[in-house]
N, C-alpha and C. Protein backbone atom coordinates (compact mmCIF):
# COMPACT_ATOMS: atom_id res chain seq x y z
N UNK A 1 14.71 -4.32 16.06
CA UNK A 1 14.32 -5.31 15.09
C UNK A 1 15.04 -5.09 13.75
N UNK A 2 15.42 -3.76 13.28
CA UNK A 2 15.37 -3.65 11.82
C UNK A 2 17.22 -3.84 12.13
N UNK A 3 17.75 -3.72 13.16
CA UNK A 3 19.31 -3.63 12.97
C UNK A 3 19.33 -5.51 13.09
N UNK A 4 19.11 -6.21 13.76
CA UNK A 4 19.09 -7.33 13.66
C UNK A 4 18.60 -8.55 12.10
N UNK A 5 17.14 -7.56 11.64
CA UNK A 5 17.62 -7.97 10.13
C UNK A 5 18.66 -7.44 9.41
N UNK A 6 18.90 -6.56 9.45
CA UNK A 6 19.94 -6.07 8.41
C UNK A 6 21.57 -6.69 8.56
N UNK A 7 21.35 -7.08 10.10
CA UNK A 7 23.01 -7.79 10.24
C UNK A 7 22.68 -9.36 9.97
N UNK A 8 21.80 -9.61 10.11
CA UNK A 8 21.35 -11.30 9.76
C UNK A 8 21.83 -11.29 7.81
N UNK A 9 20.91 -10.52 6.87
CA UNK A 9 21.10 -10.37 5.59
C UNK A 9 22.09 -10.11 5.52
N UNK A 10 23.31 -9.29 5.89
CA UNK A 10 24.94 -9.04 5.72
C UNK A 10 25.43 -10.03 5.79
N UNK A 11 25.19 -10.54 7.36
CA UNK A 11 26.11 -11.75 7.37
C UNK A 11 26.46 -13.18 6.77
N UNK A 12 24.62 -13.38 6.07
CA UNK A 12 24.80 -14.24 5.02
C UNK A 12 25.40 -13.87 3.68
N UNK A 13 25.09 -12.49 3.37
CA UNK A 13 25.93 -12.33 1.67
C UNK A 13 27.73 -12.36 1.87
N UNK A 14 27.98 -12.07 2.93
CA UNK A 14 29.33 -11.51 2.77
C UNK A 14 30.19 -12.72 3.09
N UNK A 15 31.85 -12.56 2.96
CA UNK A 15 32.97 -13.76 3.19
C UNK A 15 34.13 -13.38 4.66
N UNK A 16 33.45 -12.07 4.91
CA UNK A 16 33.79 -12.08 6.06
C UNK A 16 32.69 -11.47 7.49
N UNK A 17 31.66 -12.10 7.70
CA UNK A 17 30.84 -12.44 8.91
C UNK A 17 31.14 -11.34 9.96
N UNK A 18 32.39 -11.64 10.46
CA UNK A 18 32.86 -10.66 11.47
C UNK A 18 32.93 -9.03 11.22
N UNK A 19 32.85 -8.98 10.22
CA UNK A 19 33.32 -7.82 9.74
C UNK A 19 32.18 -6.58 9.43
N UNK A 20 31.02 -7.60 9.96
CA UNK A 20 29.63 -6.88 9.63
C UNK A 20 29.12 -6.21 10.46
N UNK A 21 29.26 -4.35 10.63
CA UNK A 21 28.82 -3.77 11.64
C UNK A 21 27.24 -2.57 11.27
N UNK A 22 26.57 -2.69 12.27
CA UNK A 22 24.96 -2.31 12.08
C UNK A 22 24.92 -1.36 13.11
N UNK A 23 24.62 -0.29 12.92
CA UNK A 23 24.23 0.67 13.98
C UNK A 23 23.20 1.99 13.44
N UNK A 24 22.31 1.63 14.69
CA UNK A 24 20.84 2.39 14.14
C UNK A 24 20.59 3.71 14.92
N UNK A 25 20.30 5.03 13.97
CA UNK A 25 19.94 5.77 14.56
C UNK A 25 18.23 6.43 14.42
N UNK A 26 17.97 6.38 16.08
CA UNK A 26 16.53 6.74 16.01
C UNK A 26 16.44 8.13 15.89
N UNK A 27 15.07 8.69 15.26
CA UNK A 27 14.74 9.66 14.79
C UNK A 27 13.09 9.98 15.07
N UNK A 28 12.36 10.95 15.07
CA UNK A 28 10.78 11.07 15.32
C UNK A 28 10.01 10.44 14.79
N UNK A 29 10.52 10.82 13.24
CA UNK A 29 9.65 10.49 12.24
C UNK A 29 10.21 8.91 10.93
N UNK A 30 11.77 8.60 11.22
CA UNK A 30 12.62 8.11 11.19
C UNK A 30 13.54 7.41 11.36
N UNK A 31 14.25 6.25 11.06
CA UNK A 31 14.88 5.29 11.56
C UNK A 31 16.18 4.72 10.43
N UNK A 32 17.52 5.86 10.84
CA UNK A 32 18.48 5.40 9.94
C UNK A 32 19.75 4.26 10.59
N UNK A 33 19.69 3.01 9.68
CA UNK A 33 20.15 1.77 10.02
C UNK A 33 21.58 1.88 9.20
N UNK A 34 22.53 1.91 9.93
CA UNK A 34 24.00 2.18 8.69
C UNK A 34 24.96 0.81 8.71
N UNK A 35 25.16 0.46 7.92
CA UNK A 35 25.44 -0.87 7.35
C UNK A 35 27.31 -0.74 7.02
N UNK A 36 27.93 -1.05 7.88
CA UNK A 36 29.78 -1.28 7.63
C UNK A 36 29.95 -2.88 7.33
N UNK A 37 30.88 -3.06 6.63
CA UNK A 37 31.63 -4.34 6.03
C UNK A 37 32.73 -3.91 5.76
N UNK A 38 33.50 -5.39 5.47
CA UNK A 38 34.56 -5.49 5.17
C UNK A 38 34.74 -4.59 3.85
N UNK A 39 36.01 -4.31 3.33
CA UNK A 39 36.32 -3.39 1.97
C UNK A 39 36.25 -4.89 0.56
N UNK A 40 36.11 -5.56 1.09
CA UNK A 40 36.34 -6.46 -0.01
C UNK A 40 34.60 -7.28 -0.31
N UNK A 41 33.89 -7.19 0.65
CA UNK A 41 32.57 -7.22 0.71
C UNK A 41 31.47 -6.51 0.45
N UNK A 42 32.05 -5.02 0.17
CA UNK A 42 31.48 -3.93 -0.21
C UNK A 42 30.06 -4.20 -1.25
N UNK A 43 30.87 -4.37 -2.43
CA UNK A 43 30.21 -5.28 -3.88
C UNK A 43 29.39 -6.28 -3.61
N UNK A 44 29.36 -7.51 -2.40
CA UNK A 44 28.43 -8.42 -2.37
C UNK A 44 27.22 -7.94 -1.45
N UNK A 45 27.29 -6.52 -0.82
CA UNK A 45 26.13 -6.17 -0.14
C UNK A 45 25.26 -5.48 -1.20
N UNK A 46 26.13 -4.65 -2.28
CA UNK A 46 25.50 -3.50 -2.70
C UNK A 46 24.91 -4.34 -4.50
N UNK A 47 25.57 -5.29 -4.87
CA UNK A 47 25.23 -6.41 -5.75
C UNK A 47 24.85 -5.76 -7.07
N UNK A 48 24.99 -6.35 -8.21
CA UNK A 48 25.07 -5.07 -9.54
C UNK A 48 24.23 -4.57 -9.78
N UNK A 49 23.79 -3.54 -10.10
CA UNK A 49 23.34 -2.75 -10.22
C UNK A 49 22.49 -1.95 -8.93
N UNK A 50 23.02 -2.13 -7.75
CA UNK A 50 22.33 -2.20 -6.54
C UNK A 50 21.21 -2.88 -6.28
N UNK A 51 21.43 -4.11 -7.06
CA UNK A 51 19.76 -4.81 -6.66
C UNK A 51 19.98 -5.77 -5.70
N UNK A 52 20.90 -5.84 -4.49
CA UNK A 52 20.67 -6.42 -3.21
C UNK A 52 20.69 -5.24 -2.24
N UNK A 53 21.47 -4.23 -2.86
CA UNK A 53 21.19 -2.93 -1.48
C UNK A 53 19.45 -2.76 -2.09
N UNK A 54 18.80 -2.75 -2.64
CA UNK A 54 17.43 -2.35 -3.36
C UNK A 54 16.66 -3.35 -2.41
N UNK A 55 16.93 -4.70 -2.22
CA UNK A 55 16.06 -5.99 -1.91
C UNK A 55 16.20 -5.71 -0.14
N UNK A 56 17.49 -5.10 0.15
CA UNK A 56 17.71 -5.44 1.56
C UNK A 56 16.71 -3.70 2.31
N UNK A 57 16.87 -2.85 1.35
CA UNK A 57 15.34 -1.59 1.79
C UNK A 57 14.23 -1.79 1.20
N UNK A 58 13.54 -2.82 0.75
CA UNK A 58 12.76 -2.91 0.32
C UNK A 58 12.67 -3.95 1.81
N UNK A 59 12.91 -4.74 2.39
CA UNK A 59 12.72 -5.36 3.41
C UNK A 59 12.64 -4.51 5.01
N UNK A 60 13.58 -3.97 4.56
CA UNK A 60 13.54 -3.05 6.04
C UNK A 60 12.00 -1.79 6.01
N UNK A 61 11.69 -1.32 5.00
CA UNK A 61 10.70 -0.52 4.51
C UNK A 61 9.25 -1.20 5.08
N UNK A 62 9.17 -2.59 4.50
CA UNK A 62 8.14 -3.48 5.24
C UNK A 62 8.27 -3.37 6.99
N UNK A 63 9.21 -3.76 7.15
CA UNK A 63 9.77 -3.79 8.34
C UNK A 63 9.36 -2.84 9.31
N UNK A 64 9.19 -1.30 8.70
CA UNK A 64 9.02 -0.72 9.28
C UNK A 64 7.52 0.07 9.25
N UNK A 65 6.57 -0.21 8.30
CA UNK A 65 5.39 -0.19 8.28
C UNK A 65 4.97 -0.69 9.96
N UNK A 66 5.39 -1.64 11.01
CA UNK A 66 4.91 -2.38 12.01
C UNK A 66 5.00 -0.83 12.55
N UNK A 67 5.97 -0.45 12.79
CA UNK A 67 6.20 0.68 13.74
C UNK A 67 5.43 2.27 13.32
N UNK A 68 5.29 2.27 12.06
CA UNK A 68 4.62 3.60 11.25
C UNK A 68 5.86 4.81 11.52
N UNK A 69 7.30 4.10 11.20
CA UNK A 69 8.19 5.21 10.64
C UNK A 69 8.99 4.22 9.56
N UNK A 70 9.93 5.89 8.64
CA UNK A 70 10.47 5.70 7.78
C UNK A 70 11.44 4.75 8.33
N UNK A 71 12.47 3.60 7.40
CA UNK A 71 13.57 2.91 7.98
C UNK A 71 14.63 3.50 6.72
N UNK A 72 15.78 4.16 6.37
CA UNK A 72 16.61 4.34 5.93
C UNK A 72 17.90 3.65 6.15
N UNK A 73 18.34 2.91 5.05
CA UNK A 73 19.75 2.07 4.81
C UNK A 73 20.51 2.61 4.38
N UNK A 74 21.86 2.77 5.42
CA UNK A 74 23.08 3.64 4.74
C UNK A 74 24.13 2.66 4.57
N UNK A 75 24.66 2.44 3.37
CA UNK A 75 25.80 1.12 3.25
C UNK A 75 27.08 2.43 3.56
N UNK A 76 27.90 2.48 4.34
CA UNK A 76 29.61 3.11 4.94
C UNK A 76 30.52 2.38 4.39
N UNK A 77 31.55 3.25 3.64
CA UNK A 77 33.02 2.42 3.36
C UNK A 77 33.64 1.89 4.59
């Protein structure tokens, strides 16, 4: 669930769609979701002052209350 939001929210901020890769690693207590884009899209995920990387774990965080583990967002060059 949480890799499918997180590539849905990428794929709308960014100018290149294709370029949006999501891969989740499960954990016990834990759930880290790592977020690749294009190099030129970098800036429209992470948004100034990080307040769309902020909005997009603040969603996954909800997200993951259903399940009762942590969800961690890693944005990758």
């Amino acid at each position: 669930m949480e890799k499918e939001l997180v590539e849905f929210v990428a794929r709308a901020l960014v100018d290149e769609p294709d370029g949006v890769e999501v891969t989740v690693v499960e954990g016990e207590k834990s759930t880290i979701v790592e977020l690749k884009v294009a190099d030129g899209d970098l800036g429209k995920v992470i948004g100034k002052q990080g307040r769309i990387a902020k909005a997009i774990r603040t969603i996954l965080s909800a997200a993951g209350t259903k399940t009762g583990k942590r969800v961690v967002l890693e944005i990758i060059d």
